[in-house]
C-alpha atoms as a PDB file:
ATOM      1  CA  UNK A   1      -5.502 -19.415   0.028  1.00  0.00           C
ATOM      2  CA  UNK A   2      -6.865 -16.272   1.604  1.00  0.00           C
ATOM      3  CA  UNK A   3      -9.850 -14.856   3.359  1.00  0.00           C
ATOM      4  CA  UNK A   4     -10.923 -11.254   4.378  1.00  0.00           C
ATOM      5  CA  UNK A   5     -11.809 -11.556   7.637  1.00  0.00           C
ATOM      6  CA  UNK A   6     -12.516  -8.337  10.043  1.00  0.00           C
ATOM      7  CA  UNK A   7     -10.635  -6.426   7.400  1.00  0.00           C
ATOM      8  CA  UNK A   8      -8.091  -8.134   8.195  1.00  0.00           C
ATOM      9  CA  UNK A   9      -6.316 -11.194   6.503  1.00  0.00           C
ATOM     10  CA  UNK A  10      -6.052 -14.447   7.326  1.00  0.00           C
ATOM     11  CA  UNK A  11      -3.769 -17.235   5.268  1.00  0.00           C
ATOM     12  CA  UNK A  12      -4.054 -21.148   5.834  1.00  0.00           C
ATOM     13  CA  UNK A  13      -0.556 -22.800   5.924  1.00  0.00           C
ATOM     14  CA  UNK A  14       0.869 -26.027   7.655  1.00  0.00           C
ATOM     15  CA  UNK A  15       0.321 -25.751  11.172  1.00  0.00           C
ATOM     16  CA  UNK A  16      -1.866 -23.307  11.733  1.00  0.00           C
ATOM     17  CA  UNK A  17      -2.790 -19.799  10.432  1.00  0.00           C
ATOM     18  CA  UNK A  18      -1.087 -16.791   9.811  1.00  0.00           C
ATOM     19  CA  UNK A  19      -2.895 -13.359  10.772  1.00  0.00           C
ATOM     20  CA  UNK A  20      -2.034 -10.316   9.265  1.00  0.00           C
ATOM     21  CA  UNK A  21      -3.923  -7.756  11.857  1.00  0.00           C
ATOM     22  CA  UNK A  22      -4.322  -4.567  10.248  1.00  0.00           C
ATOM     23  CA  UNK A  23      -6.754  -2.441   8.342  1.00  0.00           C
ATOM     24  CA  UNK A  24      -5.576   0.264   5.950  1.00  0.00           C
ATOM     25  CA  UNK A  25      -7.476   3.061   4.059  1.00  0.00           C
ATOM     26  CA  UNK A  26      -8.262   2.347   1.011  1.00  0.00           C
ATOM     27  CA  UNK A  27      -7.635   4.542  -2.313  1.00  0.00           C
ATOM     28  CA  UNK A  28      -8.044   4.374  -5.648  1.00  0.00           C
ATOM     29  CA  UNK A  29      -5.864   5.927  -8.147  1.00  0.00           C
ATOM     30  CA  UNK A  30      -7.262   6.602 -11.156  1.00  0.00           C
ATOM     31  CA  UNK A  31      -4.837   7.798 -14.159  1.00  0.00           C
ATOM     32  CA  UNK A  32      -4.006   6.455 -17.592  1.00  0.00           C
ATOM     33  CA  UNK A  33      -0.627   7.602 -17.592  1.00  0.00           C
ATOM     34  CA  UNK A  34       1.363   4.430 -15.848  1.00  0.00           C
ATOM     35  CA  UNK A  35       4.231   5.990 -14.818  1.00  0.00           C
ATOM     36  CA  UNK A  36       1.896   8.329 -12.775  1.00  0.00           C
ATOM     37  CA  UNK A  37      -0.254   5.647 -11.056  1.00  0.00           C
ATOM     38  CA  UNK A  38       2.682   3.566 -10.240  1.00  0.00           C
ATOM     39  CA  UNK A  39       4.586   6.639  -8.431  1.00  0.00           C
ATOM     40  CA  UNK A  40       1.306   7.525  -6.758  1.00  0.00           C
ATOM     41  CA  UNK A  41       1.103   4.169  -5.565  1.00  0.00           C
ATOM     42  CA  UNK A  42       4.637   4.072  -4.121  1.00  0.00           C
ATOM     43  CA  UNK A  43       4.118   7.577  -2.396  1.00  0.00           C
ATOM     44  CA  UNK A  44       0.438   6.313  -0.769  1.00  0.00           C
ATOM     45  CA  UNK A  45       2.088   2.605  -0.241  1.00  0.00           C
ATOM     46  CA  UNK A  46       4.601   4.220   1.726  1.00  0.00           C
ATOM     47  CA  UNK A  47       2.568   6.385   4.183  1.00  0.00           C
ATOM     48  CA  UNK A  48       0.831   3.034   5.211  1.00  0.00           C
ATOM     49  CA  UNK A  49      -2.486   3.203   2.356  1.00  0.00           C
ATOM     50  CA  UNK A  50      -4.014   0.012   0.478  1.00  0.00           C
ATOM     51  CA  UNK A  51      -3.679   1.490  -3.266  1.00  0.00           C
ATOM     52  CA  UNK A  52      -5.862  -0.309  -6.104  1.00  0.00           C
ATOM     53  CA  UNK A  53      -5.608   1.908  -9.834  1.00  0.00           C
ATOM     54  CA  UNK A  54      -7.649   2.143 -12.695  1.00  0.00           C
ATOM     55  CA  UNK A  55      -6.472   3.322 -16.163  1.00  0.00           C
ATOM     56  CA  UNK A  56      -9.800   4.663 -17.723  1.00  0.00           C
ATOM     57  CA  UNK A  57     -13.272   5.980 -16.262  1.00  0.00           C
ATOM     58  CA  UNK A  58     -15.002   2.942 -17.027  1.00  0.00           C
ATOM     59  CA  UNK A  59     -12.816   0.748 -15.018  1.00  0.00           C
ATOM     60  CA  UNK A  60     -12.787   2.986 -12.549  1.00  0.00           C
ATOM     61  CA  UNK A  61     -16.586   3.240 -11.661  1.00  0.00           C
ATOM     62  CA  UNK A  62     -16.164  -0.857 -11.506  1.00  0.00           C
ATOM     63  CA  UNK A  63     -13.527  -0.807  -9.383  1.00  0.00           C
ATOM     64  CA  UNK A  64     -15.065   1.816  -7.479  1.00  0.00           C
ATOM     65  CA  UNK A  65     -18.087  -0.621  -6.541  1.00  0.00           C
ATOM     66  CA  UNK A  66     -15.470  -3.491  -5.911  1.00  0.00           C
ATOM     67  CA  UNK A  67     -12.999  -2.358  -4.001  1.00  0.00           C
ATOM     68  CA  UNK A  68     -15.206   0.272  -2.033  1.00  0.00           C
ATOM     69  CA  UNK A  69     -12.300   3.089  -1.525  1.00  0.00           C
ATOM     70  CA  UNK A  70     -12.182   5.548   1.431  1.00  0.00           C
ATOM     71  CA  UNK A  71     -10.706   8.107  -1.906  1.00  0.00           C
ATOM     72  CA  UNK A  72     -10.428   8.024  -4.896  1.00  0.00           C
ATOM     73  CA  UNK A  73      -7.699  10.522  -6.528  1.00  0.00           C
ATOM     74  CA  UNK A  74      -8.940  11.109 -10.107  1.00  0.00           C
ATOM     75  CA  UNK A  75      -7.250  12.798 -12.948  1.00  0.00           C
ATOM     76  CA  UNK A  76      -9.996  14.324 -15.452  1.00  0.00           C
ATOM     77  CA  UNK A  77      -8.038  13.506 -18.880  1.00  0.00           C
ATOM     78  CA  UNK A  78      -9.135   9.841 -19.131  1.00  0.00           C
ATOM     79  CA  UNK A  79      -9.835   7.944 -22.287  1.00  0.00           C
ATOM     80  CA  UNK A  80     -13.453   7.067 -23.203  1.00  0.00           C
ATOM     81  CA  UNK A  81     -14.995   8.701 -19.885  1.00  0.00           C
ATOM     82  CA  UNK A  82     -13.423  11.733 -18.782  1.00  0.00           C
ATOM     83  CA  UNK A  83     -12.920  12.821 -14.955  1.00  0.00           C
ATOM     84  CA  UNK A  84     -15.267  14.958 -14.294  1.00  0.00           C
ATOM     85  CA  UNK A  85     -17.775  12.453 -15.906  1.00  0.00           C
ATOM     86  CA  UNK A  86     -16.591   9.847 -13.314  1.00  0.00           C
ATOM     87  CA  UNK A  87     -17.223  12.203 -10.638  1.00  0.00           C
ATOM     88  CA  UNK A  88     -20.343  12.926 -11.346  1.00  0.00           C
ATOM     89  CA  UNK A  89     -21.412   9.061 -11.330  1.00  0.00           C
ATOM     90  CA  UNK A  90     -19.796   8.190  -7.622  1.00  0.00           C
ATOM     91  CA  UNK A  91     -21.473  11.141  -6.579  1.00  0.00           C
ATOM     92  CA  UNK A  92     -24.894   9.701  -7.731  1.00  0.00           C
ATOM     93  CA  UNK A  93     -24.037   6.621  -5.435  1.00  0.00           C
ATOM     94  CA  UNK A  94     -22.046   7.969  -2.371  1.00  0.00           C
ATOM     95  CA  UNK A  95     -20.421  10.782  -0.752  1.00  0.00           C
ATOM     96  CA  UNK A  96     -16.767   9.134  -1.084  1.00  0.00           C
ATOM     97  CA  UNK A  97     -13.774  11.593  -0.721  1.00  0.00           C
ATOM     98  CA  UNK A  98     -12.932  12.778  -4.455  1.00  0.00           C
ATOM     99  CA  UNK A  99      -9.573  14.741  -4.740  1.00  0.00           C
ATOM    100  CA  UNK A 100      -9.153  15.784  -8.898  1.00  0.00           C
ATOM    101  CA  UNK A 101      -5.679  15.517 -10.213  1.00  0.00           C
ATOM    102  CA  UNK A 102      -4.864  17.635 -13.351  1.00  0.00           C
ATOM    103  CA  UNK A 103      -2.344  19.433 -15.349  1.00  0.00           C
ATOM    104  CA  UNK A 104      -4.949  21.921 -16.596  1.00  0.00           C
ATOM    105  CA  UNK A 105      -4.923  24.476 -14.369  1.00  0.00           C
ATOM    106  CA  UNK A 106      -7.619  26.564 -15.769  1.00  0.00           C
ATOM    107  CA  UNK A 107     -10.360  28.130 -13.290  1.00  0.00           C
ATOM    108  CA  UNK A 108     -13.146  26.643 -14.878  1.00  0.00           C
ATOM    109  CA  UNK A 109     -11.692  23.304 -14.618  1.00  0.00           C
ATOM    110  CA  UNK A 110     -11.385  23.706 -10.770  1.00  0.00           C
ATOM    111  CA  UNK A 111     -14.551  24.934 -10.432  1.00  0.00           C
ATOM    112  CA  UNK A 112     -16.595  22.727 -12.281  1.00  0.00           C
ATOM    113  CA  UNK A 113     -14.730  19.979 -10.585  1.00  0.00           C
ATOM    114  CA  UNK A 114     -16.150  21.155  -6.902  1.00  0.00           C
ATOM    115  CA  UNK A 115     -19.388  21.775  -8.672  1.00  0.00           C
ATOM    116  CA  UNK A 116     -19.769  18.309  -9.261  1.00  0.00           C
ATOM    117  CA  UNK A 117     -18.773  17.401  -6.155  1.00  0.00           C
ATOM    118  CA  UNK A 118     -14.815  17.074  -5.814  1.00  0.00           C
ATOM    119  CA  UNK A 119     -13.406  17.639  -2.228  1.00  0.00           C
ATOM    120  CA  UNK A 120     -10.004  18.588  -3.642  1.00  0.00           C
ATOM    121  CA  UNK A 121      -8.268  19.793  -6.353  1.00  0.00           C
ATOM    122  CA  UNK A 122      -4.321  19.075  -6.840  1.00  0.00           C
ATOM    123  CA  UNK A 123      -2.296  20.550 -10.226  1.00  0.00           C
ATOM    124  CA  UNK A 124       0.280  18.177 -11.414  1.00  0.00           C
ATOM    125  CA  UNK A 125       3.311  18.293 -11.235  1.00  0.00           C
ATOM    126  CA  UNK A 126       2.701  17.468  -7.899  1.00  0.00           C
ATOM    127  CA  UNK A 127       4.493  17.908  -4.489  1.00  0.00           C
ATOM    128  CA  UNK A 128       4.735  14.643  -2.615  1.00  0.00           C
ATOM    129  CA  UNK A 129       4.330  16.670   0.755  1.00  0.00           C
ATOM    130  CA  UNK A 130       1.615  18.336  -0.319  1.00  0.00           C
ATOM    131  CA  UNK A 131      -0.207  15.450  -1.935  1.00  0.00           C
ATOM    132  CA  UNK A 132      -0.350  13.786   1.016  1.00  0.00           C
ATOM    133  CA  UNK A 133      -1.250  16.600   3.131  1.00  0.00           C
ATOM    134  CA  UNK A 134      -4.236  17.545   1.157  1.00  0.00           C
ATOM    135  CA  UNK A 135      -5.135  13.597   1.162  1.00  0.00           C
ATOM    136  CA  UNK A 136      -5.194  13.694   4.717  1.00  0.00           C
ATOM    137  CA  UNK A 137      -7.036  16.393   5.086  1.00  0.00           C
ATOM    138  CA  UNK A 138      -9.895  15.761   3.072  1.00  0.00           C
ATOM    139  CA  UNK A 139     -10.442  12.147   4.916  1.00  0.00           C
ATOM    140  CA  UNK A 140     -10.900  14.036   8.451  1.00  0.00           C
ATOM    141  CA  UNK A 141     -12.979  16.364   7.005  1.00  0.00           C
ATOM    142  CA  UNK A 142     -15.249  13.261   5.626  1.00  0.00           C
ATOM    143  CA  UNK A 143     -14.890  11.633   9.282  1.00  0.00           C
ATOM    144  CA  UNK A 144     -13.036   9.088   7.795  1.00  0.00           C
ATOM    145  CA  UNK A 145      -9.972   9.606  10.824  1.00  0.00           C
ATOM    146  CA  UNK A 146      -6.937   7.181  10.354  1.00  0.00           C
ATOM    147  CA  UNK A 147      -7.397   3.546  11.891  1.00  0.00           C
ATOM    148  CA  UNK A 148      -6.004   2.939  15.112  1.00  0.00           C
ATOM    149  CA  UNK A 149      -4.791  -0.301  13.968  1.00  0.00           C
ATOM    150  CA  UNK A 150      -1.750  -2.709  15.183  1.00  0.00           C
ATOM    151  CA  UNK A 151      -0.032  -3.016  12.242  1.00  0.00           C
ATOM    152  CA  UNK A 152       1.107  -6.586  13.340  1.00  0.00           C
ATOM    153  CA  UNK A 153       1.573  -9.517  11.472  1.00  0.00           C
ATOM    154  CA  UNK A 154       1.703 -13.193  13.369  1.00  0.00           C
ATOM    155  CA  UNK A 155       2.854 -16.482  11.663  1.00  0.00           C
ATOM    156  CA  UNK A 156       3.450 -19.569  13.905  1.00  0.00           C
ATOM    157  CA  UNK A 157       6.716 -18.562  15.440  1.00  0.00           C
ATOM    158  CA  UNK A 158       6.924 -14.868  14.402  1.00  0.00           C
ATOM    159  CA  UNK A 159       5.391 -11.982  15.334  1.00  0.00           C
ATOM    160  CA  UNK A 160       6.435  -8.586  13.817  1.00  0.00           C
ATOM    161  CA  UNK A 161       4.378  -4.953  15.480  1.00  0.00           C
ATOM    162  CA  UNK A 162       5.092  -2.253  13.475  1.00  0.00           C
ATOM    163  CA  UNK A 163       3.454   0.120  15.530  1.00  0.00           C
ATOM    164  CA  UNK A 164       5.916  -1.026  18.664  1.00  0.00           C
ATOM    165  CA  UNK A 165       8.910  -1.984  16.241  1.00  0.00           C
ATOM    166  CA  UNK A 166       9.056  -5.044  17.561  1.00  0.00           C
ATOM    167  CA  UNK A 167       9.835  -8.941  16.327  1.00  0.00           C
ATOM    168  CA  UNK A 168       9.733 -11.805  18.180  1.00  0.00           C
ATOM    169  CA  UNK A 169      10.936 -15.545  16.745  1.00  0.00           C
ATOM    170  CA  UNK A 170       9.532 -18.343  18.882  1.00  0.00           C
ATOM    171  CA  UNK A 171       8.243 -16.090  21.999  1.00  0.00           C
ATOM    172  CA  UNK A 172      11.449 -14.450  22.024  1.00  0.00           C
ATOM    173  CA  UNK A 173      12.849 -10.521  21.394  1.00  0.00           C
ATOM    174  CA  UNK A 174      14.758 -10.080  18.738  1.00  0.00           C
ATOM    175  CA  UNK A 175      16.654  -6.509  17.995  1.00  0.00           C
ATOM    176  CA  UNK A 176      16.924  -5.493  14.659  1.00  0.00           C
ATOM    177  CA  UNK A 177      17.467  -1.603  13.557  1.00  0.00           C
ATOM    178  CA  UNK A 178      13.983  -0.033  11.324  1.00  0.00           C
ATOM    179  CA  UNK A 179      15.468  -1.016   7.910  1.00  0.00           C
ATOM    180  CA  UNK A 180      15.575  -4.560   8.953  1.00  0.00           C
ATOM    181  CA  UNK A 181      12.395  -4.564  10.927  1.00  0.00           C
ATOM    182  CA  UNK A 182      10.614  -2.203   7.803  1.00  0.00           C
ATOM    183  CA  UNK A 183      11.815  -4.985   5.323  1.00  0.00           C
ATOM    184  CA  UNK A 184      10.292  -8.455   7.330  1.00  0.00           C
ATOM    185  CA  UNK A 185       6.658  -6.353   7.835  1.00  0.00           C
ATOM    186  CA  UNK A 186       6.887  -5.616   4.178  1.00  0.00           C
ATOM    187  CA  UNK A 187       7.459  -8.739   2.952  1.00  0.00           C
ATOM    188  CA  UNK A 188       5.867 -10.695   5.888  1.00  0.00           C
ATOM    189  CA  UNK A 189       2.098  -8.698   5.088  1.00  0.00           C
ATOM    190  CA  UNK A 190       2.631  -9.709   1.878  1.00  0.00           C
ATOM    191  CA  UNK A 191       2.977 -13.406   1.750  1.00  0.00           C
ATOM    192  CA  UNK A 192       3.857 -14.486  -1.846  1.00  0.00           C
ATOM    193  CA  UNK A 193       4.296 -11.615  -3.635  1.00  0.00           C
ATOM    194  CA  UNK A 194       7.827 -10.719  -5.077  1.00  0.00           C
ATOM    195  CA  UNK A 195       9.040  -7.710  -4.591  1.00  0.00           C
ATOM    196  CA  UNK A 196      12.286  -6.064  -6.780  1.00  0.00           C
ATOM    197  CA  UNK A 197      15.421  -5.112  -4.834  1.00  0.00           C
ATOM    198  CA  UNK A 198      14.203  -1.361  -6.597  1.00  0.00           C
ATOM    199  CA  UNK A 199      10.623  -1.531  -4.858  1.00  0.00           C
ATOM    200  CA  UNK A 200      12.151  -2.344  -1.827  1.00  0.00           C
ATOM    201  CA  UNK A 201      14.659   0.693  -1.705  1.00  0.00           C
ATOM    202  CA  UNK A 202      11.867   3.502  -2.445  1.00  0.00           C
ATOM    203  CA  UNK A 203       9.746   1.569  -0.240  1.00  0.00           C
ATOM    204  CA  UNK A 204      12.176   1.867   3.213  1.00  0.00           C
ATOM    205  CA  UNK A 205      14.936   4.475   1.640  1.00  0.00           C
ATOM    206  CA  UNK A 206      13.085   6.293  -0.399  1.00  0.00           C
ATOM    207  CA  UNK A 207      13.863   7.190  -4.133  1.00  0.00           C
ATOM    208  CA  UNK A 208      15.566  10.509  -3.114  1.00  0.00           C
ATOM    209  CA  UNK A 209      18.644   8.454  -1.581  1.00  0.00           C
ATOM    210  CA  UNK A 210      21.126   7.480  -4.498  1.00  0.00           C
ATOM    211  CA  UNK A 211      21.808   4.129  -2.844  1.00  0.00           C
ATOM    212  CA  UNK A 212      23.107   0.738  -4.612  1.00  0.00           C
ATOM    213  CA  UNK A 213      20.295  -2.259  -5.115  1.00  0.00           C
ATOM    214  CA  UNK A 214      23.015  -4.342  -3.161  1.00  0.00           C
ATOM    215  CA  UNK A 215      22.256  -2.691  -0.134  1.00  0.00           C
ATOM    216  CA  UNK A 216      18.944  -4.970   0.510  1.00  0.00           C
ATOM    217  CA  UNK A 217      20.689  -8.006  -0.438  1.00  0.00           C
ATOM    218  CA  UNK A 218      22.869  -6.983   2.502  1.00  0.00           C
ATOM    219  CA  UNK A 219      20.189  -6.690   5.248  1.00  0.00           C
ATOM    220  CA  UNK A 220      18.078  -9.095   3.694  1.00  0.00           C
ATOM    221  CA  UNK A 221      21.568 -11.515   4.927  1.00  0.00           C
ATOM    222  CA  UNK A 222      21.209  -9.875   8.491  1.00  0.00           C
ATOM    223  CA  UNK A 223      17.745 -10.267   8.183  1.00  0.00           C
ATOM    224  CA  UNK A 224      17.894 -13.975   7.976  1.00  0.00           C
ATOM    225  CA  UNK A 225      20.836 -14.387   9.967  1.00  0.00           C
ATOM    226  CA  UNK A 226      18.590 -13.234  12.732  1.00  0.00           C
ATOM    227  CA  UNK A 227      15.438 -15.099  12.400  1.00  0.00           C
ATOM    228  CA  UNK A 228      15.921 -18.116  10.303  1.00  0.00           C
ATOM    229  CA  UNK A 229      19.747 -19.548  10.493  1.00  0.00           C
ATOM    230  CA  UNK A 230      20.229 -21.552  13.992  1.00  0.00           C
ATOM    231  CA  UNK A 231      16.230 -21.540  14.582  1.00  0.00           C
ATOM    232  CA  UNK A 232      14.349 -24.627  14.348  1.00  0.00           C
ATOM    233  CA  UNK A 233      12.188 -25.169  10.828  1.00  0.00           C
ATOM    234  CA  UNK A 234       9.360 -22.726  10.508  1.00  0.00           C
ATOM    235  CA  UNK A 235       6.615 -22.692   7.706  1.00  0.00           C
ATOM    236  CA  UNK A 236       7.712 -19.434   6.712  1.00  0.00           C
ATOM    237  CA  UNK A 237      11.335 -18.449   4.872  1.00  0.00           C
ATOM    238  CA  UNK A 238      12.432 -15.223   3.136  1.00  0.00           C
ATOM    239  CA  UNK A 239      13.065 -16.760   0.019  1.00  0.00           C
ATOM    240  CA  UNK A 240      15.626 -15.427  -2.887  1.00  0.00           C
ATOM    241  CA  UNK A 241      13.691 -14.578  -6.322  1.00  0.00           C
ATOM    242  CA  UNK A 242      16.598 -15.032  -8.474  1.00  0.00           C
ATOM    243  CA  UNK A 243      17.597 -11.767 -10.454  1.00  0.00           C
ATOM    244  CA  UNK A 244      14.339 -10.073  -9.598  1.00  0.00           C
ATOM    245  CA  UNK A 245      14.076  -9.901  -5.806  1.00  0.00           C
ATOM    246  CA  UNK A 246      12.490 -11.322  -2.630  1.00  0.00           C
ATOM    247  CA  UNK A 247       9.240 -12.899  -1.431  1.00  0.00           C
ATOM    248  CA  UNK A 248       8.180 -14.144   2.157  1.00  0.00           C
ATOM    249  CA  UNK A 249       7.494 -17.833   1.388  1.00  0.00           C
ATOM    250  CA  UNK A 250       4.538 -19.546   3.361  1.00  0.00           C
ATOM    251  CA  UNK A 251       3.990 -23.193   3.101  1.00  0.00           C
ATOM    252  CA  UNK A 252      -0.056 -24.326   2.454  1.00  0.00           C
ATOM    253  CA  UNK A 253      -2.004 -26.291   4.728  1.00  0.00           C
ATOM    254  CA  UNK A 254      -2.560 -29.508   3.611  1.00  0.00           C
END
C-alpha cells in the first residue's frame, strides 16, 4: 500500500515504514509511436525525471489534469487529436512548459507551434544531448529550477543517499562502487516493481556500452553479498524474478 505524502512516498510494511524522500520533475511524453515513448522515457528516467506517456491527444489532456506535469514533450502527428490541437487546450488551462517533437520540419509547422504557445521545438531524429539540454532549459526559463532534493531512500535497516553515494545496513557504512550503489536506489525507490536485466543495463551503463545481461546478475551477487548474507532478517530482500529480472521485495504490514 502506498501514499503520496510531501511528494514524497511513503510504503507500510512489517515494522515500520519505509520513506522514499525525494521529489522529481514530472514529464509527460506524449507520442503514439511506442518505441519512441519508451526510449524517451529511458533517456528522461535516467537524468533523474518521473516520466508518465500518453499515446493519443485525448489521453493526453487526461493525463495532463492527473498527473499535473512540470512538461509535457508533445509530438504533433497524433491520432484523433493532433499536437498542435493539444497545445492549444493546456494552454487554455495553464502556462505548463510545452516542448513540440516532430519529424516535419517545415517552417510553418514551427511557427504555428510557438504561436500557440510551445516553448520549444525539437526535429526528430533527435540528439539525446540536445534533448535534454533544450528540456532543461525551457524549465528555468518557466522558474521551474531543479529540486534540491535528497534523493534518499530509508527502509528499517537501510538507508541508501544518492546524492552522498552512500548506504548504510543497520546504522552502519557500507562501501560499494556507483554500479552497485546505482542498482539498490533503483530498485530500492521502486519497491515491487520488476525490472529486466536489459532495463537495468541502459539504466546504469547505458545502451551505448555493448555489455552482456550477465553482468547485473554479477553485481546484483555483490550486491547482496554486502547487505543481506550474514545480516540479521530485514523486511526487505532483492529478490530474483526468474528469467525476467529483479525486484526489491518489501514485506506488508499486517
Amino acid at each position: 500500500m502506498e501514499n503520496d505524502i510531501d511528494n514524497g512516498r511513503t510504503v507500510k510494511i512489517q515494522g515500520g515504514h519505509v520513506l522514499i524522500r525525494f521529489t522529481k520533475q514530472k514529464i509527460l511524453v506524449v507520442d503514439d509511436e511506442e518505441n519512441i515513448t519508451e526510449l524517451l522515457r529511458l533517456y528522461l528516467e535516467k537524468e533523474g525525471y518521473e516520466v508518465e506517456v500518453a499515446g493519443d491527444g485525448i489521453s493526453a489532456l487526461e493525463k495532463f489534469k492527473e498527473y499535473v506535469p512540470d512538461l509535457v514533450l508533445l509530438d504533433i502527428m497524433l491520432p484523433g487529436m493532433d499536437g498542435m490541437q493539444v497545445c492549444k487546450e493546456i494552454r487554455k488551462q495553464n502556462n505548463t512548459p510545452v516542448v513540440m517533437l516532430s519529424a516535419k520540419g517545415e517552417t510553418v509547422d514551427k511557427v504555428l507551434g510557438l504561436e500557440l504557445g510551445a516553448d520549444d521545438y525539437i526535429e526528430k531524429p533527435f540528439n539525446r544531448s540536445e534533448l535534454i539540454a533544450r528540456i532543461k532549459a525551457v524549465l528555468r526559463r518557466a522558474g521551474k529550477v531543479e529540486k534540491d532534493d535528497a534523493e534518499e531512500v530509508v527502509y528499517p535497516g537501510l538507508v541508501v543517499n544518492k546524492t552522498e553515494y552512500t548506504v548504510k545496513v543497520d546504522g552502519k557504512l557500507v562501501e560499494m562502487p556507483p554500479k552497485e550503489l546505482g542498482l539498490l536506489f533503483i530498485l530500492a525507490s521502486n519497491p515491487r516493481k520488476v525490472y529486466t536485466r536489459e532495463q537495468l543495463l541502459a539504466y546504469i551503463w547505458g545502451y551505448e556500452l555493448p555489455l552482456d545481461s550477465r553482468t547485473v546478475d554479477v553485481h546484483i551477487k555483490r550486491l547482496r553479498e554486502k547487505i543481506e548474507e550474514g545480516r540479521k532478517p530485514h523486511p526487505w530482500t532483492i529478490k530474483t524474478v526468474w528469467g525476467i529480472g529483479y525486484k526489491f521485495e518489501i514485506q506488508d504490514q499486517q
